[in-house]
C-alpha atoms as a PDB file:
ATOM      1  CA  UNK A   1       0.831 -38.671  12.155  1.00  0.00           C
ATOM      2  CA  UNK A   2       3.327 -37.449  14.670  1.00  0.00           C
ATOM      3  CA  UNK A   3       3.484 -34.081  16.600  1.00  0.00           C
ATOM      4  CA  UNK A   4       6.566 -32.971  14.765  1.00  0.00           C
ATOM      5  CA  UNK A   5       4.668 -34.153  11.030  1.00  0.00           C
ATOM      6  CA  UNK A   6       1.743 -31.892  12.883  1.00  0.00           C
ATOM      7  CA  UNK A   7       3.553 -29.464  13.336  1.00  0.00           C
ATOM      8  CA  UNK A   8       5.282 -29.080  10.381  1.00  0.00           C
ATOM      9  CA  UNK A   9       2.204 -29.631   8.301  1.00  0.00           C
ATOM     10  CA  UNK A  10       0.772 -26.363  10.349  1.00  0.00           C
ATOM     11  CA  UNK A  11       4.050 -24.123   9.250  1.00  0.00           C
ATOM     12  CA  UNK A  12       3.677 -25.208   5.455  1.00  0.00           C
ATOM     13  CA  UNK A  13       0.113 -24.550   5.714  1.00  0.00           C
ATOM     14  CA  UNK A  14       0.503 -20.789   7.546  1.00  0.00           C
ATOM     15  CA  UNK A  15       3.246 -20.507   4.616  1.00  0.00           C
ATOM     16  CA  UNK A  16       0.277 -21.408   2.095  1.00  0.00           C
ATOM     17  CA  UNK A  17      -2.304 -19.046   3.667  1.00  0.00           C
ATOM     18  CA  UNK A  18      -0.112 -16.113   3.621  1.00  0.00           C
ATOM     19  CA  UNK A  19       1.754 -16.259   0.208  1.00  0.00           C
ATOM     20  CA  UNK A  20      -1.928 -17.011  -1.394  1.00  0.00           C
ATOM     21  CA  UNK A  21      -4.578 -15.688   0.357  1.00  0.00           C
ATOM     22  CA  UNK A  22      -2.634 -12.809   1.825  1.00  0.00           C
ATOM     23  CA  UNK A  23      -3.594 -11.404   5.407  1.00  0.00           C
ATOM     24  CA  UNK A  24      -3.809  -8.075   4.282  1.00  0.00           C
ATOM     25  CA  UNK A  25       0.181  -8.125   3.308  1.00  0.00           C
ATOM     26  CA  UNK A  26       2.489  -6.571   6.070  1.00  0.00           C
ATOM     27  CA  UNK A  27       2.245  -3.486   4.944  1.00  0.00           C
ATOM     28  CA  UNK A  28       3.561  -3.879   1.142  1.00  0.00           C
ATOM     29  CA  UNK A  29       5.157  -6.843  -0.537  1.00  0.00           C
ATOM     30  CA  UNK A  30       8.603  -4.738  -0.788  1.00  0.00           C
ATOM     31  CA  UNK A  31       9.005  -4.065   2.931  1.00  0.00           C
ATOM     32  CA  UNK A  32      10.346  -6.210   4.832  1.00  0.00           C
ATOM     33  CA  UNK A  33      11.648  -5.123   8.277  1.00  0.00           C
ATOM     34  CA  UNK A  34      14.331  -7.257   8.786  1.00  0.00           C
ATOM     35  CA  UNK A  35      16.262  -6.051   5.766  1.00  0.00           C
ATOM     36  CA  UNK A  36      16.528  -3.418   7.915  1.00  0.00           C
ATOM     37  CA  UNK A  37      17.214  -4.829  11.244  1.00  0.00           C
ATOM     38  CA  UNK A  38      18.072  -8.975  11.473  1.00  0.00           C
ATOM     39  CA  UNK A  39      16.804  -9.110  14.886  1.00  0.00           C
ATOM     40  CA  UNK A  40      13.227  -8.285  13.530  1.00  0.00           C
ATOM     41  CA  UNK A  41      10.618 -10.610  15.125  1.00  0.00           C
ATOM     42  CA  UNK A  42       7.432 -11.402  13.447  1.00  0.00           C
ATOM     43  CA  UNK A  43       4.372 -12.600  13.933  1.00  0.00           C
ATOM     44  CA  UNK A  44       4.521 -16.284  12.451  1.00  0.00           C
ATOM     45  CA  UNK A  45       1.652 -15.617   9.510  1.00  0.00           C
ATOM     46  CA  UNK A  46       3.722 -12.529   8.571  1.00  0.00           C
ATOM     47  CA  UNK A  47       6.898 -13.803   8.235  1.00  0.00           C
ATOM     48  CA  UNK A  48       9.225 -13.309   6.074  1.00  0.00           C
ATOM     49  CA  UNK A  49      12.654 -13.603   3.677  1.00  0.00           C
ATOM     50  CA  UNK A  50      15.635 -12.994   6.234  1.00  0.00           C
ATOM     51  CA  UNK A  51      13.653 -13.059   9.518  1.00  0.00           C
ATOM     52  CA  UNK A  52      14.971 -15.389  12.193  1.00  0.00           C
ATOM     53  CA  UNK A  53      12.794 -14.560  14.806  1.00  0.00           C
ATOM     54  CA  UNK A  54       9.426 -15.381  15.508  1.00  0.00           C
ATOM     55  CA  UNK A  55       6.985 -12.946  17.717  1.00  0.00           C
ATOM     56  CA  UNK A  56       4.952 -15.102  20.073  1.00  0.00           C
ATOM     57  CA  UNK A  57       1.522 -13.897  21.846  1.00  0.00           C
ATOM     58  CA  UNK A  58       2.392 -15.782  24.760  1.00  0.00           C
ATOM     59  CA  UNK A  59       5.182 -17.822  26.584  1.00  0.00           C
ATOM     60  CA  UNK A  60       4.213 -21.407  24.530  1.00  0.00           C
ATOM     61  CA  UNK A  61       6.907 -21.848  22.351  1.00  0.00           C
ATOM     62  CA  UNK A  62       6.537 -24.114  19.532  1.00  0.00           C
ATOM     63  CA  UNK A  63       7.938 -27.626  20.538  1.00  0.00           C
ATOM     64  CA  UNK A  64      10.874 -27.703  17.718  1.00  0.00           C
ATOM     65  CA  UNK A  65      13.225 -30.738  16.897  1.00  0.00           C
ATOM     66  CA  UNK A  66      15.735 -31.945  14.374  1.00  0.00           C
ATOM     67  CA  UNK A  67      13.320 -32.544  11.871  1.00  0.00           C
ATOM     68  CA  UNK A  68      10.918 -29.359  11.621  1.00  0.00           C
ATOM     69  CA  UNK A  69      11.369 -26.846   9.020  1.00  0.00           C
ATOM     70  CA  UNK A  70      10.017 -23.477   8.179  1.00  0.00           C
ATOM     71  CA  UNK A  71       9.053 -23.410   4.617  1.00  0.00           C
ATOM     72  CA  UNK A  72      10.050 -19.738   2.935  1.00  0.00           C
ATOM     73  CA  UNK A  73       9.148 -19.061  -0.881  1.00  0.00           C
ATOM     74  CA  UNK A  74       9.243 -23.042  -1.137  1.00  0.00           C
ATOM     75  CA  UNK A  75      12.380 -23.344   0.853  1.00  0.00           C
ATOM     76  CA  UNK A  76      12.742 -25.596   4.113  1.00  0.00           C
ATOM     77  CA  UNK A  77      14.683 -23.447   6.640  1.00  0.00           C
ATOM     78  CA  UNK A  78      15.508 -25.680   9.668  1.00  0.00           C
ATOM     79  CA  UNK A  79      13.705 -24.785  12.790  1.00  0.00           C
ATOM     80  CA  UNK A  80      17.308 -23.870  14.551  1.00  0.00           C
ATOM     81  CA  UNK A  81      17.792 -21.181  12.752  1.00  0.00           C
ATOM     82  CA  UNK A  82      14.684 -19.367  13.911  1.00  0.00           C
ATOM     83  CA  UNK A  83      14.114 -17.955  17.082  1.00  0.00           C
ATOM     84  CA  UNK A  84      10.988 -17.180  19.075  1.00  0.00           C
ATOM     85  CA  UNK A  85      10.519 -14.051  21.631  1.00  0.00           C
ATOM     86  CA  UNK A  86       7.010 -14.144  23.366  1.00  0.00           C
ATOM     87  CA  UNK A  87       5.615 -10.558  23.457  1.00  0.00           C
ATOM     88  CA  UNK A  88       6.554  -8.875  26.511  1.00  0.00           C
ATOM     89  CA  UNK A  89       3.362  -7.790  28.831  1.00  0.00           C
ATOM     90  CA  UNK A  90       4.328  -4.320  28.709  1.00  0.00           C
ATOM     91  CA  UNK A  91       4.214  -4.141  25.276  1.00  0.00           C
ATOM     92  CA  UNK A  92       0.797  -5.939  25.397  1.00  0.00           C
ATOM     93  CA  UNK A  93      -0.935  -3.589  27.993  1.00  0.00           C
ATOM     94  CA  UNK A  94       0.228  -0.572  25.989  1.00  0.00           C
ATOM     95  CA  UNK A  95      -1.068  -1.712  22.992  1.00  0.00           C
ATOM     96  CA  UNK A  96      -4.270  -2.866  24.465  1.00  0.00           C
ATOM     97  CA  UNK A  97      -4.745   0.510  26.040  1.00  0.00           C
ATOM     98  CA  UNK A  98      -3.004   3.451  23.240  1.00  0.00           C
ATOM     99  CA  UNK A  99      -5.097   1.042  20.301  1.00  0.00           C
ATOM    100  CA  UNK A 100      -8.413   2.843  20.380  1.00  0.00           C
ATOM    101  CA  UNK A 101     -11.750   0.620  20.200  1.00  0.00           C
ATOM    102  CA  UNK A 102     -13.387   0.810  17.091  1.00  0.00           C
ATOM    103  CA  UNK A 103     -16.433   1.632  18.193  1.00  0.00           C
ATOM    104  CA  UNK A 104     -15.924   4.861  19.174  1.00  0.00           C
ATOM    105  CA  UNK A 105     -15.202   5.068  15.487  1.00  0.00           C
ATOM    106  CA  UNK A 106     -17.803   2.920  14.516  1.00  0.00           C
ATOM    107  CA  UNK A 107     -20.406   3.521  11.296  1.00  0.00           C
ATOM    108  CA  UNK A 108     -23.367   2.159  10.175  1.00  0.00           C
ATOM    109  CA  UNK A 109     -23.430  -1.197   8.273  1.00  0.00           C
ATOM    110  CA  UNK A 110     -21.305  -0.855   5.401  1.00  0.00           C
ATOM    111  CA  UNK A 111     -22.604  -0.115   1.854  1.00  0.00           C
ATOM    112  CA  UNK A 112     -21.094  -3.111  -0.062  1.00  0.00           C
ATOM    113  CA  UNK A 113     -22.182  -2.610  -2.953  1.00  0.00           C
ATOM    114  CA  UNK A 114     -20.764   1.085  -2.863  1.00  0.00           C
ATOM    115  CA  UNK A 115     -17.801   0.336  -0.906  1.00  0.00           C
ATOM    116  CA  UNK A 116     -16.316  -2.284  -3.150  1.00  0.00           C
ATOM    117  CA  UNK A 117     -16.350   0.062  -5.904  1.00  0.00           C
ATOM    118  CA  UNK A 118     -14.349   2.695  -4.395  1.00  0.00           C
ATOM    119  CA  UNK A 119     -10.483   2.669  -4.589  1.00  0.00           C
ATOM    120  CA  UNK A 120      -9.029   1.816  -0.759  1.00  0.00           C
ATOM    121  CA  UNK A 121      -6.322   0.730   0.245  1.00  0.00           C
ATOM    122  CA  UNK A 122      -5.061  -0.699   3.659  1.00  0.00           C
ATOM    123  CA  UNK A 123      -1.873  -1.948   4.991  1.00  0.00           C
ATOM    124  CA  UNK A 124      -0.976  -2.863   8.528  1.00  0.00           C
ATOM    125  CA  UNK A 125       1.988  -4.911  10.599  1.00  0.00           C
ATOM    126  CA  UNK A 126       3.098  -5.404  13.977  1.00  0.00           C
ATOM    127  CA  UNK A 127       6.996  -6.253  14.199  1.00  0.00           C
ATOM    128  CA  UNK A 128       9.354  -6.000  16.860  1.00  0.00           C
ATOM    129  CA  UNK A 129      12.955  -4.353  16.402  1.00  0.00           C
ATOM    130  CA  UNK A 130      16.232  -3.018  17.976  1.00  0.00           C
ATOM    131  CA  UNK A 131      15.185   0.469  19.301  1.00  0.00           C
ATOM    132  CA  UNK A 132      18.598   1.771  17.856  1.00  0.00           C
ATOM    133  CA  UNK A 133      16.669   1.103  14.335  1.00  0.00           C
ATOM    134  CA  UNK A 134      13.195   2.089  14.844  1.00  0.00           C
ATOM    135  CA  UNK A 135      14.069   5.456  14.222  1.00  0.00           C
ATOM    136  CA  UNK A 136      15.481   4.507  10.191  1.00  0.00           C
ATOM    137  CA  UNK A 137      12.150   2.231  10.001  1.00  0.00           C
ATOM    138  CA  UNK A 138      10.106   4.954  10.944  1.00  0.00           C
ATOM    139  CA  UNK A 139      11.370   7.157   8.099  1.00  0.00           C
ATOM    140  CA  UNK A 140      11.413   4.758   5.442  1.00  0.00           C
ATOM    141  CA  UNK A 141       7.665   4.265   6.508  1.00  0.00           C
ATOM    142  CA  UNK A 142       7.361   8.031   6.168  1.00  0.00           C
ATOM    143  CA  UNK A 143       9.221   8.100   2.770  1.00  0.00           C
ATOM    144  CA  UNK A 144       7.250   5.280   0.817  1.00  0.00           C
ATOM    145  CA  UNK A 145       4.157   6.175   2.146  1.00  0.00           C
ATOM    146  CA  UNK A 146       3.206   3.606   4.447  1.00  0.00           C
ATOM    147  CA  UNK A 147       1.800   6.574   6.614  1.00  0.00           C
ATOM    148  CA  UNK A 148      -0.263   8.980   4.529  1.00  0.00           C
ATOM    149  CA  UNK A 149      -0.946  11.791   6.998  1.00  0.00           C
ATOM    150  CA  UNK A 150       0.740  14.383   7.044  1.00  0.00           C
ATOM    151  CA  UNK A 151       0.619  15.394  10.558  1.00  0.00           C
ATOM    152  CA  UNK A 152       2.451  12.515  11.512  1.00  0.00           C
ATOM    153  CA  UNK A 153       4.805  12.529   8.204  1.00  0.00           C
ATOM    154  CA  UNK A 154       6.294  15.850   9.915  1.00  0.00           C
ATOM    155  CA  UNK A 155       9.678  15.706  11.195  1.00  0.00           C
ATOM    156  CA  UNK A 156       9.113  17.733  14.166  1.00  0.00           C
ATOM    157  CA  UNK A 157       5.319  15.767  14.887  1.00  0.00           C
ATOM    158  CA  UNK A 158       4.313  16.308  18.337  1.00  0.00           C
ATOM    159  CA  UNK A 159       3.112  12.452  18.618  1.00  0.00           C
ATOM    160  CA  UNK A 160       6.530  11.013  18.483  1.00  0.00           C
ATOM    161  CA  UNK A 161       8.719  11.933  21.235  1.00  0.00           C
ATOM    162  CA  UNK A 162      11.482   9.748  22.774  1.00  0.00           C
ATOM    163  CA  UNK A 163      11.513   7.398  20.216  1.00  0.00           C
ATOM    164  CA  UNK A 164       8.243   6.702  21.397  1.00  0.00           C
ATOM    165  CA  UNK A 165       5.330   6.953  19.044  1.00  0.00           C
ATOM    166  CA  UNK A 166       1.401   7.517  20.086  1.00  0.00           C
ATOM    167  CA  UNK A 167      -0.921   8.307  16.833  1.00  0.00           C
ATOM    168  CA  UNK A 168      -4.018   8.014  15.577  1.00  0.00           C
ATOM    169  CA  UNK A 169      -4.602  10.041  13.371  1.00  0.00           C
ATOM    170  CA  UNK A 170      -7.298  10.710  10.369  1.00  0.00           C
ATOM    171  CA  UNK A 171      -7.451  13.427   6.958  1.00  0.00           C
ATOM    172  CA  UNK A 172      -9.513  14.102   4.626  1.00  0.00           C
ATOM    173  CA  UNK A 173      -9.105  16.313   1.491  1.00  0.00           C
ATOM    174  CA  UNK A 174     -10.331  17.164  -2.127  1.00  0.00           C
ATOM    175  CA  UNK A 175      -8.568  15.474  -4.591  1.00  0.00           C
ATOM    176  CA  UNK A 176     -11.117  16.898  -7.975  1.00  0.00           C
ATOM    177  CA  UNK A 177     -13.445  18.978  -6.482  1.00  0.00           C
ATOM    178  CA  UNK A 178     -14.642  19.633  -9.997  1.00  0.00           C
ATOM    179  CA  UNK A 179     -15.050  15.604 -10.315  1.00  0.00           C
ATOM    180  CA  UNK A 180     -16.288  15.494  -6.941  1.00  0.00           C
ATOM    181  CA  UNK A 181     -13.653  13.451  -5.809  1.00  0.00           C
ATOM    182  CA  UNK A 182     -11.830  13.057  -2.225  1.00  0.00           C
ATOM    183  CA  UNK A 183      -9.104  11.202  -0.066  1.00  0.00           C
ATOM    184  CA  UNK A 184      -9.566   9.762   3.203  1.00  0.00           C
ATOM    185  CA  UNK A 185      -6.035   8.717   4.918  1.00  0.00           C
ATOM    186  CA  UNK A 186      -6.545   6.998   8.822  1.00  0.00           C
ATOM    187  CA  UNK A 187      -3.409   6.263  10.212  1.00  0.00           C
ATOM    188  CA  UNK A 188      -2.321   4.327  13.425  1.00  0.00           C
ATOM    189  CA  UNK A 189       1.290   4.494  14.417  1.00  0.00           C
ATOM    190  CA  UNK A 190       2.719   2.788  18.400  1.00  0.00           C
ATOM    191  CA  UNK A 191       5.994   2.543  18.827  1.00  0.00           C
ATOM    192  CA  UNK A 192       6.675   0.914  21.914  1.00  0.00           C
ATOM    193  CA  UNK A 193      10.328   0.616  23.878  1.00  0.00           C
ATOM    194  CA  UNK A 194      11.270  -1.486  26.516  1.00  0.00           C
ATOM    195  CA  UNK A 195      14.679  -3.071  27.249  1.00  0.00           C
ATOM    196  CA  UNK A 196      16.444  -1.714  24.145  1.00  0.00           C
ATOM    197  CA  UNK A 197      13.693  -3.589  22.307  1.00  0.00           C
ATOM    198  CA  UNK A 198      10.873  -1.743  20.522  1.00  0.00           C
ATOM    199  CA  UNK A 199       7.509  -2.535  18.962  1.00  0.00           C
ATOM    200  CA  UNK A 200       6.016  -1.325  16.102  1.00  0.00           C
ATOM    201  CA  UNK A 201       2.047  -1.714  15.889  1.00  0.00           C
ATOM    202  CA  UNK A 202       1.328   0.113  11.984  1.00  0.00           C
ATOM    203  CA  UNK A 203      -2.308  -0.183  10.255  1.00  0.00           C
ATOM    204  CA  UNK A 204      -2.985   2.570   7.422  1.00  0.00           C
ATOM    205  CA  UNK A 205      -6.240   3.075   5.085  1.00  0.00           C
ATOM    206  CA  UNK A 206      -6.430   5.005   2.372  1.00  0.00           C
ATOM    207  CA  UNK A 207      -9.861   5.447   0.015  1.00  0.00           C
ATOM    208  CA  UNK A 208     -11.149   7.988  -2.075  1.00  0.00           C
ATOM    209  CA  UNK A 209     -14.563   8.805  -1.883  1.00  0.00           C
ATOM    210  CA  UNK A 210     -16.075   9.282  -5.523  1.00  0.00           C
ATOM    211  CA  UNK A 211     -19.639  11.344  -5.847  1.00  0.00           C
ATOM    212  CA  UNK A 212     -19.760  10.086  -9.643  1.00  0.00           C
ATOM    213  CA  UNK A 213     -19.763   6.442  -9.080  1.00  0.00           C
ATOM    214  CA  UNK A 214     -21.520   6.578  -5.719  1.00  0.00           C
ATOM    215  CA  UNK A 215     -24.539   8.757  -7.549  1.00  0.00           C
ATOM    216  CA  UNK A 216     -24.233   5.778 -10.557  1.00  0.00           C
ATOM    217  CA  UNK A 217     -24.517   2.827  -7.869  1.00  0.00           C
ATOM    218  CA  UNK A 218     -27.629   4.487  -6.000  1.00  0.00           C
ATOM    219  CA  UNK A 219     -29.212   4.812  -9.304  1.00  0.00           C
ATOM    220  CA  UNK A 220     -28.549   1.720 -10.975  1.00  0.00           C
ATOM    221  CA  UNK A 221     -29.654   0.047  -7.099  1.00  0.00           C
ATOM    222  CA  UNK A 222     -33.046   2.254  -7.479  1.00  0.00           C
ATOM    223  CA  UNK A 223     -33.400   0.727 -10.967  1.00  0.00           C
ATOM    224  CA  UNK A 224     -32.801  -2.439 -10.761  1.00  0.00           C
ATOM    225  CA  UNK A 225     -36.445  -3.543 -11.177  1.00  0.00           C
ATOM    226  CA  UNK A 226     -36.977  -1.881 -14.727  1.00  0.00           C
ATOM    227  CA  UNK A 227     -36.152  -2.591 -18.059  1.00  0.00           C
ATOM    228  CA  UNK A 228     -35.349  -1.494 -21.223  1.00  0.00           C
ATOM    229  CA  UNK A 229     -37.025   1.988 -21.629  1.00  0.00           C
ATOM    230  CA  UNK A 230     -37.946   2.335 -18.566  1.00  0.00           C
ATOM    231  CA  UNK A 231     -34.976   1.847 -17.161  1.00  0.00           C
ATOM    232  CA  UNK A 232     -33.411   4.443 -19.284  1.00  0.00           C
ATOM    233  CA  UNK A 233     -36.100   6.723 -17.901  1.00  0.00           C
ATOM    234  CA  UNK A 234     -35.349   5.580 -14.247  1.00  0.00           C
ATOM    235  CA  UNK A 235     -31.714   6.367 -14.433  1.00  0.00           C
ATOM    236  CA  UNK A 236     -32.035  10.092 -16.182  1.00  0.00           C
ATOM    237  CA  UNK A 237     -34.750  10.784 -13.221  1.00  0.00           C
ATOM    238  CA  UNK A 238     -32.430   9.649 -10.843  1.00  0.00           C
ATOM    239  CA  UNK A 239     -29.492  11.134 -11.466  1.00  0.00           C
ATOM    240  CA  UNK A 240     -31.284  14.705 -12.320  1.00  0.00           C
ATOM    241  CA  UNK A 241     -32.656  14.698  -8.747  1.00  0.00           C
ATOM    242  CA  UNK A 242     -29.348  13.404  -7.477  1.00  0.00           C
ATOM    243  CA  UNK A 243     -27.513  16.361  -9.103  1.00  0.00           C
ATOM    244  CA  UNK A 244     -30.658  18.905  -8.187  1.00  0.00           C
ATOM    245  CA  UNK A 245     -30.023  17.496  -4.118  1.00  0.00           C
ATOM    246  CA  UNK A 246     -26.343  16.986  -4.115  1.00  0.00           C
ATOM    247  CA  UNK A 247     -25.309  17.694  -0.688  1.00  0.00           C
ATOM    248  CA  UNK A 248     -28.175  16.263   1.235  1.00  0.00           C
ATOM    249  CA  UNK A 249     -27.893  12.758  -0.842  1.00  0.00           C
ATOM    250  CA  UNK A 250     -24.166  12.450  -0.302  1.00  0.00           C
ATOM    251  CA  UNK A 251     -23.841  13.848   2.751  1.00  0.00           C
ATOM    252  CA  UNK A 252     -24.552  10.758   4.898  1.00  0.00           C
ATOM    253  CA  UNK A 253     -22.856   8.235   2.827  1.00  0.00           C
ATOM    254  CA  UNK A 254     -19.768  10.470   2.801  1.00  0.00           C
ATOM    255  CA  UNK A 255     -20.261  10.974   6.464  1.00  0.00           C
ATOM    256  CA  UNK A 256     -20.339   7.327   6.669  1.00  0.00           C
ATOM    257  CA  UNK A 257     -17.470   6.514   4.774  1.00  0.00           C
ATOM    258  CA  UNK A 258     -15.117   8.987   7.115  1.00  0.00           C
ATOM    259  CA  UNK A 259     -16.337   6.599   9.437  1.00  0.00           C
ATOM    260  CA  UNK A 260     -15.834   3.582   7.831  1.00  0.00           C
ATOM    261  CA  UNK A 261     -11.914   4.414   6.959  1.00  0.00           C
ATOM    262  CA  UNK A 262     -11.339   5.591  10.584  1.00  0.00           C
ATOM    263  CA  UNK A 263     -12.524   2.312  11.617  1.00  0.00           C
ATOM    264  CA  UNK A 264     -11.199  -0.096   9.331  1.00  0.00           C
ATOM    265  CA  UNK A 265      -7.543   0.951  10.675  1.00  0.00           C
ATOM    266  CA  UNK A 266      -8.198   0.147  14.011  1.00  0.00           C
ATOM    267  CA  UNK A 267     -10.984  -2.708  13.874  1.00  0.00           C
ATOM    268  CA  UNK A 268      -8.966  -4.648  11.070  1.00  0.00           C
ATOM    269  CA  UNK A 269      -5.640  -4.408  12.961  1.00  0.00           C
ATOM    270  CA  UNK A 270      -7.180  -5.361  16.470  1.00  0.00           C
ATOM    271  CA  UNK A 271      -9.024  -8.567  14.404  1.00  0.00           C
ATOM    272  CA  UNK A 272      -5.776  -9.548  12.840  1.00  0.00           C
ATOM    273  CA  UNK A 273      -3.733  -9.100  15.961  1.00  0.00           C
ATOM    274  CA  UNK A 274      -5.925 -10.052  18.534  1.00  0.00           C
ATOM    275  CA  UNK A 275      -3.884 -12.262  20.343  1.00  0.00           C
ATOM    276  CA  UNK A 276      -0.768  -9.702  21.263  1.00  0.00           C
ATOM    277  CA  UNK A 277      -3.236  -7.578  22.809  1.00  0.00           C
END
């Protein structure tokens, strides 16, 4: 096989990945950046319908020739068409350095079991645009709730100055308090300029933290090892001295999950984009 079969085997197969196994989805299947702005640049496993640029995480270009195509919802686009723009070392160093570590967030080992049964929801690009459009991509980010917070959904926010944005930022509220219900949002928001270019570095979680099924989980966990009517009887005495110690019970797992969203923005964004930063 040659390089350029090689290497158009490796687009079709980045093509693959991303339509069916999903990275995560830049952001949300309906947003795509360069509807917005045509000289959007992309990471390669993110790109998609009407980009022509490709973000690079380094100055190797792909080696490109008459007969390479980029395959788009099942589409050859010839190779000509698309561009590629290595990511410029200032915007690396910035991100490496505003993009907080996640262990300074960092949790215990994750509660599987509990975790997967809690609603959360995380999206997260990295994209870079015409800084005479970041400021309309900002606000439809703001508008379809992309970015949950609302210290940074503000219009006069004090972490975006200069078109220019520097956020991390993390709430928590009561969504049933009766139902014992509550919403975590962590948001992380760079916008970077440089040269009339800008970058836009965007991960967001969002979870709700449910005392009801979390009480359920550590009971049917506890009971695991009984049957029949003694299982019954393991479950009532469970949840009575769940209910009788509430706060003490739930207090560290809820602690933990604050944690765990915080995190998850930063960790899964730093894991996916590793190589721009």
């Amino acid at each position: 096989m040659t390089q350029k079969s090689i290497f158009l085997l490796i687009l079709f197969l980045l093509f693959l990945i991303n339509q069916f196994f999903c990275f995560d989805d830049p952001l949300e299947s309906d947003f795509n950046p360069c509807n917005i702005d045509d000289s959007t640049c992309m990471p390669l496993e993110d790109f998609d319908q009407n980009c022509t640029c490709i973000l690079l995480p380094d100055q190797k270009l792909y080696n490109v020739s008459d007969d390479v195509y980029l395959f788009m919802t099942g589409y050859p686009i010839h190779m000509s068409y698309i561009s590629q723009t290595p990511i410029a070392e200032l915007f690396r160093k910035k991100l490496s350095i505003r993009i907080p570590k996640a262990h300074y967030y960092d949790s215990s080992e994750p509660d599987r079991n509990i975790y997967r049964n809690l609603k959360i929801s995380e999206k997260m690009a990295l994209f870079e645009v015409s800084t005479d459009k970041s400021a309309i991509i900002l606000q439809y980010l703001i508008e379809n709730q992309f970015l949950r917070t609302e210290a940074i959904t503000k219009a006069n926010n004090r972490w975006c100055l200069e078109g220019e944005c520097n956020a991390f930022l993390y709430e928590s509220s009561t969504v049933n308090k009766s139902l014992g219900i509550y919403s975590h949002s962590a948001d992380l928001l760079q916008i970077i300029e440089y040269r009339s270019r800008s970058i836009f570095a965007v991960s967001s979680v969002h979870a709700e933290f449910s005392v009801p099924v979390v009480q359920r989980l550590q009971c049917e966990h506890k009971c695991k090892g009984f049957y029949w009517n003694e299982r019954e009887m393991c479950m009532k005495q469970c949840k009575l001295r769940l209910e009788f110690d509430l706060v003490s019970v739930t207090s560290d797992l809820k602690r933990n999950f604050d944690f765990f969203v915080q995190s998850s923005a930063i960790q899964n964004f730093r894991m996916k984009y590793r190589k721009f930063i």
